[in-house]
N, C-alpha and C. Protein backbone atom coordinates (compact mmCIF):
# COMPACT_ATOMS: atom_id res chain seq x y z
N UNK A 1 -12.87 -0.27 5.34
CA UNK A 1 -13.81 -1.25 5.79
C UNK A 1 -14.43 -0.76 7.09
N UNK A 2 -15.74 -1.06 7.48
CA UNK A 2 -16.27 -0.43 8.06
C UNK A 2 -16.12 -0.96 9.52
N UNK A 3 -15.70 -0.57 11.04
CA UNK A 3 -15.74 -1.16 12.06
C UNK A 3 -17.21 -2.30 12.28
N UNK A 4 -17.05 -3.06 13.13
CA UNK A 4 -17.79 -4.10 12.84
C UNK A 4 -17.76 -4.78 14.53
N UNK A 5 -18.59 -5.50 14.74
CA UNK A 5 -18.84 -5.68 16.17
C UNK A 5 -19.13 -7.32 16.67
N UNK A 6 -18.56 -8.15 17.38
CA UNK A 6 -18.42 -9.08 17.74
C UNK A 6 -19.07 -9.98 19.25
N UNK A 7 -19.39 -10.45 19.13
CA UNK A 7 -20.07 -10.98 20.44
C UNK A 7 -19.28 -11.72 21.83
N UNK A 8 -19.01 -11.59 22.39
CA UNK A 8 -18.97 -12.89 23.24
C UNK A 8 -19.32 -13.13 24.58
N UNK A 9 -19.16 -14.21 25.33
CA UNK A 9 -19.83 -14.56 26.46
C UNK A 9 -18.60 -14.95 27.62
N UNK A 10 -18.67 -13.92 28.31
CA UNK A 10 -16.99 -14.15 29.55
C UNK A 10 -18.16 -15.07 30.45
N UNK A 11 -16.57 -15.71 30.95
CA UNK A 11 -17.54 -16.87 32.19
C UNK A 11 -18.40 -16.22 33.50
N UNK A 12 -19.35 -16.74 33.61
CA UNK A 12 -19.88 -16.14 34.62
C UNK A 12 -20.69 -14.57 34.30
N UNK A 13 -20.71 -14.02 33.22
CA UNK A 13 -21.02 -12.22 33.47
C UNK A 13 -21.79 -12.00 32.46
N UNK A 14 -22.70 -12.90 31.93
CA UNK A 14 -23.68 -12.30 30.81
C UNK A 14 -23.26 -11.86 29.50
N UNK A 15 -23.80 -11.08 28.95
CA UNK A 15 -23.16 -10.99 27.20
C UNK A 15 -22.88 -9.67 27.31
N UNK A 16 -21.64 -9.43 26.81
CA UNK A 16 -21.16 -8.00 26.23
C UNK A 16 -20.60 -7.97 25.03
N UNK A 17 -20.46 -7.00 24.20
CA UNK A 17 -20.16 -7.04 23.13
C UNK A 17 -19.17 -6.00 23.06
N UNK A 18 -17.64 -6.78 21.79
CA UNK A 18 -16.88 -5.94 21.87
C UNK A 18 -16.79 -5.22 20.17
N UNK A 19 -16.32 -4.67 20.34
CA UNK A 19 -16.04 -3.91 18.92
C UNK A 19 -14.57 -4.15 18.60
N UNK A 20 -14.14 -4.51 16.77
CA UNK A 20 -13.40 -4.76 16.65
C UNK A 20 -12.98 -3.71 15.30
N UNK A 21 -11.88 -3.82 15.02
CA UNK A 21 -11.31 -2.82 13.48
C UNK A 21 -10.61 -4.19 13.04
N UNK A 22 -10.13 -3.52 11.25
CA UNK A 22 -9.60 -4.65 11.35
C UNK A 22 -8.30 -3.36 10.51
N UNK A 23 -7.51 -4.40 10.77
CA UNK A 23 -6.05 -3.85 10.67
C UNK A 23 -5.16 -4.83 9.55
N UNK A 24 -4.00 -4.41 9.07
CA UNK A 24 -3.15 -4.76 8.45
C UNK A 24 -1.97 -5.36 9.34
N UNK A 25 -1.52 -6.93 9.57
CA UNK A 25 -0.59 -7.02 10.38
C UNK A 25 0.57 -8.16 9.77
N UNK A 26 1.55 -7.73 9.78
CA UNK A 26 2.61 -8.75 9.16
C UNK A 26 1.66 -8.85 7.38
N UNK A 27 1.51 -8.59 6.81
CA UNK A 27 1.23 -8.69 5.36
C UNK A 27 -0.27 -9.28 5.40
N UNK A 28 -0.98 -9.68 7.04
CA UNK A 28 -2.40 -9.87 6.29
C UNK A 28 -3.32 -9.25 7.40
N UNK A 29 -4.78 -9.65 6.95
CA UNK A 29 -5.27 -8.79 7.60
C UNK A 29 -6.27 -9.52 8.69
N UNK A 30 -6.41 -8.71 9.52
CA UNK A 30 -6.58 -9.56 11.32
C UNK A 30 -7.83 -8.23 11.49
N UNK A 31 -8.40 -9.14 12.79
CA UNK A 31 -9.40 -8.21 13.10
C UNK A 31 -8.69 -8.42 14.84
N UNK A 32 -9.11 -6.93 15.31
CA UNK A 32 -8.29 -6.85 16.76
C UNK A 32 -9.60 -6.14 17.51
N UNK A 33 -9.41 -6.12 18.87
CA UNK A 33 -10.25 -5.44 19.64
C UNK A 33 -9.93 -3.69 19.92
N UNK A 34 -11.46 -3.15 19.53
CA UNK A 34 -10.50 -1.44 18.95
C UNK A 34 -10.40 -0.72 20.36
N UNK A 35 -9.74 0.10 20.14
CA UNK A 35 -8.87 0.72 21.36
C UNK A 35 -7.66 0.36 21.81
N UNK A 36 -7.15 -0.75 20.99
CA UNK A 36 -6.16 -1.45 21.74
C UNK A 36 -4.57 -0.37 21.78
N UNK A 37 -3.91 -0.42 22.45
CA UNK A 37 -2.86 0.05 22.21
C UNK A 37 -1.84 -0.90 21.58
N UNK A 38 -0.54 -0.51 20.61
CA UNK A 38 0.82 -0.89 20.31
C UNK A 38 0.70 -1.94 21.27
N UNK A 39 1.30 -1.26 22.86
CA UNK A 39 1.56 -2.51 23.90
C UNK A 39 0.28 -4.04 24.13
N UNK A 40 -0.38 -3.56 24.08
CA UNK A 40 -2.07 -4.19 24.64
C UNK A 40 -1.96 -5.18 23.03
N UNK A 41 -1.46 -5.01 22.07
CA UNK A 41 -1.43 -6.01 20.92
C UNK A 41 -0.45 -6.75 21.12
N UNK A 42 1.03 -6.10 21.53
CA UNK A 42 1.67 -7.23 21.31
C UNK A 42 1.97 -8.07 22.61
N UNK A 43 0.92 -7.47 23.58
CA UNK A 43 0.60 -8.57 24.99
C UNK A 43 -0.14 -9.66 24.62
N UNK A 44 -1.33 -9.56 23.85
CA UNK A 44 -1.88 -10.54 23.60
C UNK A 44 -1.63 -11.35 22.45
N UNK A 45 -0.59 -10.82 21.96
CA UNK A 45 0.16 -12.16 20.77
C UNK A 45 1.66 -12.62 21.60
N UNK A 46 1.81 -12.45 22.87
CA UNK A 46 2.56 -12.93 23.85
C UNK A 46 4.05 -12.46 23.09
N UNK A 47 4.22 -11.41 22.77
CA UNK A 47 5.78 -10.83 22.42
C UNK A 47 6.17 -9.82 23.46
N UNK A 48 7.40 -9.75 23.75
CA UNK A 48 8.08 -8.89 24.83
C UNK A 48 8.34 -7.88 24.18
N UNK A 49 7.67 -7.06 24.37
CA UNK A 49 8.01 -5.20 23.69
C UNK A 49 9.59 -5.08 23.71
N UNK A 50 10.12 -5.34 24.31
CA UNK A 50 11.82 -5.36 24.91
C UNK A 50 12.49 -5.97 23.37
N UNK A 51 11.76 -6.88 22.74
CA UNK A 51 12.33 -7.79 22.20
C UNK A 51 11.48 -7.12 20.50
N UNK A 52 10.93 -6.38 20.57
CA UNK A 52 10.16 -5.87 18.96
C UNK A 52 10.06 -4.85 18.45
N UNK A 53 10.49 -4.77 17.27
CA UNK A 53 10.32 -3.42 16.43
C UNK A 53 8.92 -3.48 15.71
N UNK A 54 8.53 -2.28 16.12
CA UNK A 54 7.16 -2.14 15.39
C UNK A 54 7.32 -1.13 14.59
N UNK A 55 6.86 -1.31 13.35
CA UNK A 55 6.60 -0.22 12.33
C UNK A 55 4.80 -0.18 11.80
N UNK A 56 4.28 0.99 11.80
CA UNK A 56 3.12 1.75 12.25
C UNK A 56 2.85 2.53 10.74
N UNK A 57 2.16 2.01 10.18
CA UNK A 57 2.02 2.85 8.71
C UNK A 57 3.40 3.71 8.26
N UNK A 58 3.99 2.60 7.74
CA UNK A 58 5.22 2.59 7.27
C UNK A 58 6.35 3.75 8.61
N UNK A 59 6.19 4.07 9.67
CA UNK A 59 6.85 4.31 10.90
C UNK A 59 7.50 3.84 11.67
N UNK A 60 8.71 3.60 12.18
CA UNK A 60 9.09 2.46 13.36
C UNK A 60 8.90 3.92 14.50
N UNK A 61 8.11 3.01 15.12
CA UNK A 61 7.69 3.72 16.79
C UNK A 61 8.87 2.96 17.80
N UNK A 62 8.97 4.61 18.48
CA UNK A 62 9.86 4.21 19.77
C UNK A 62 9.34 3.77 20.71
N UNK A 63 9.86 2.89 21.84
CA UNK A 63 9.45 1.78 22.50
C UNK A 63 8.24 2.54 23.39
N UNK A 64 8.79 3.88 23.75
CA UNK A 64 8.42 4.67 24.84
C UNK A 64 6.92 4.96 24.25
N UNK A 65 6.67 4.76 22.75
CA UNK A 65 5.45 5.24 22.37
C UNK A 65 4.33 3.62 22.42
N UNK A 66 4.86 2.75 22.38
CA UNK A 66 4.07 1.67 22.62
C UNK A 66 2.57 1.81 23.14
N UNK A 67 2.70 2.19 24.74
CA UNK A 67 1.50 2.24 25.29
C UNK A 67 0.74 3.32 25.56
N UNK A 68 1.44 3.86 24.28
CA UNK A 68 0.10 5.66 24.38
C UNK A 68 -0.12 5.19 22.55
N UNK A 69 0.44 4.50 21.37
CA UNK A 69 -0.53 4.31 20.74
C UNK A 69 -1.42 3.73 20.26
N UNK A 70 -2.46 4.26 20.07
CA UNK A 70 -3.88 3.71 20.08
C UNK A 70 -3.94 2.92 18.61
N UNK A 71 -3.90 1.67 18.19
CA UNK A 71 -4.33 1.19 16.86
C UNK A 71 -5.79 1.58 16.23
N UNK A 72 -5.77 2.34 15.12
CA UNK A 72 -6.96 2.09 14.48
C UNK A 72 -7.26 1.43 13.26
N UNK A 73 -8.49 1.70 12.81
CA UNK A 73 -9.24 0.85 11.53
C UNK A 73 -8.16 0.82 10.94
N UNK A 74 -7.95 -0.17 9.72
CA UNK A 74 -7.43 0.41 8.62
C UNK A 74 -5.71 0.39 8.87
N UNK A 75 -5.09 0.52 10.00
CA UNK A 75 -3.77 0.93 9.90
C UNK A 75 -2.73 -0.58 9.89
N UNK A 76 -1.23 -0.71 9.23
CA UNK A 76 -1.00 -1.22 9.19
C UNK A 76 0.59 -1.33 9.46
N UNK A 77 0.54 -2.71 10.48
CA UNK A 77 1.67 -3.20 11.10
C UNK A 77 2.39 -3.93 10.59
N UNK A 78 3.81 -3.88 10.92
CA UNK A 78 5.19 -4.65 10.90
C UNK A 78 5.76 -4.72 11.95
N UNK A 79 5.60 -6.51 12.62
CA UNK A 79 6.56 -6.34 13.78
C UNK A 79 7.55 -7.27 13.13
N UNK A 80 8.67 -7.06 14.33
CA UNK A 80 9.55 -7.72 13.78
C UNK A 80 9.98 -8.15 14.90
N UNK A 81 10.29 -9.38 15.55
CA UNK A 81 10.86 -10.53 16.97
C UNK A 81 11.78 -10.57 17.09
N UNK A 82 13.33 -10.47 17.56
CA UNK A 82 14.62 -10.52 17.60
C UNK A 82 13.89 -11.94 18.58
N UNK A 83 14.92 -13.00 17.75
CA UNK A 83 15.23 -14.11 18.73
C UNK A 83 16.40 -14.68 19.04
N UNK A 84 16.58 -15.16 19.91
CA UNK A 84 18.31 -15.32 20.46
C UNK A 84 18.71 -16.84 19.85
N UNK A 85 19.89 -17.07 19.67
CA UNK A 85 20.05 -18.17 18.88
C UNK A 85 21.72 -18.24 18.83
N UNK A 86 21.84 -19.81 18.59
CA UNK A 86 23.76 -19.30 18.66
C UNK A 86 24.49 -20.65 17.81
């Protein structure tokens, strides 16, 4: 699918436009802002890297690789949340 481009308006600063991919995440498919890194995704779905296994076109990435990789078009995620419970 072809990258594809999105609009929006931040407070105060005129119009910029971001570009988005869309990706495979947990079994469906999401459109994200491209460039994002591993870390930079699962900041903005508010999960503690500390606390998630990510698997990366069928890969589990080590933690240390989080914020050097870059998500692109097309690729597809499995996280997984350890939550505490008793």
């Amino acid at each position: 699918s072809p990258t594809t481009w999105r609009r929006f308006v931040p407070p105060m600063k005129g119009r910029t436009e971001v570009q988005t991919i869309d990706v495979h995440l947990n079994g469906k498919d999401r459109r994200i802002d491209a460039g994002q890194t591993v870390h930079g995704l699962l900041e903005s779905l508010e999960l503690n890297p500390l606390l998630v296994v990510v698997e990366l076109n069928k890969e589990i990435l080590a933690r240390d690789q989080f914020g050097d990789m870059i998500i692109k078009n097309g690729d597809r995620l499995e996280l997984v949340h350890f939550v505490g419970g008793g």
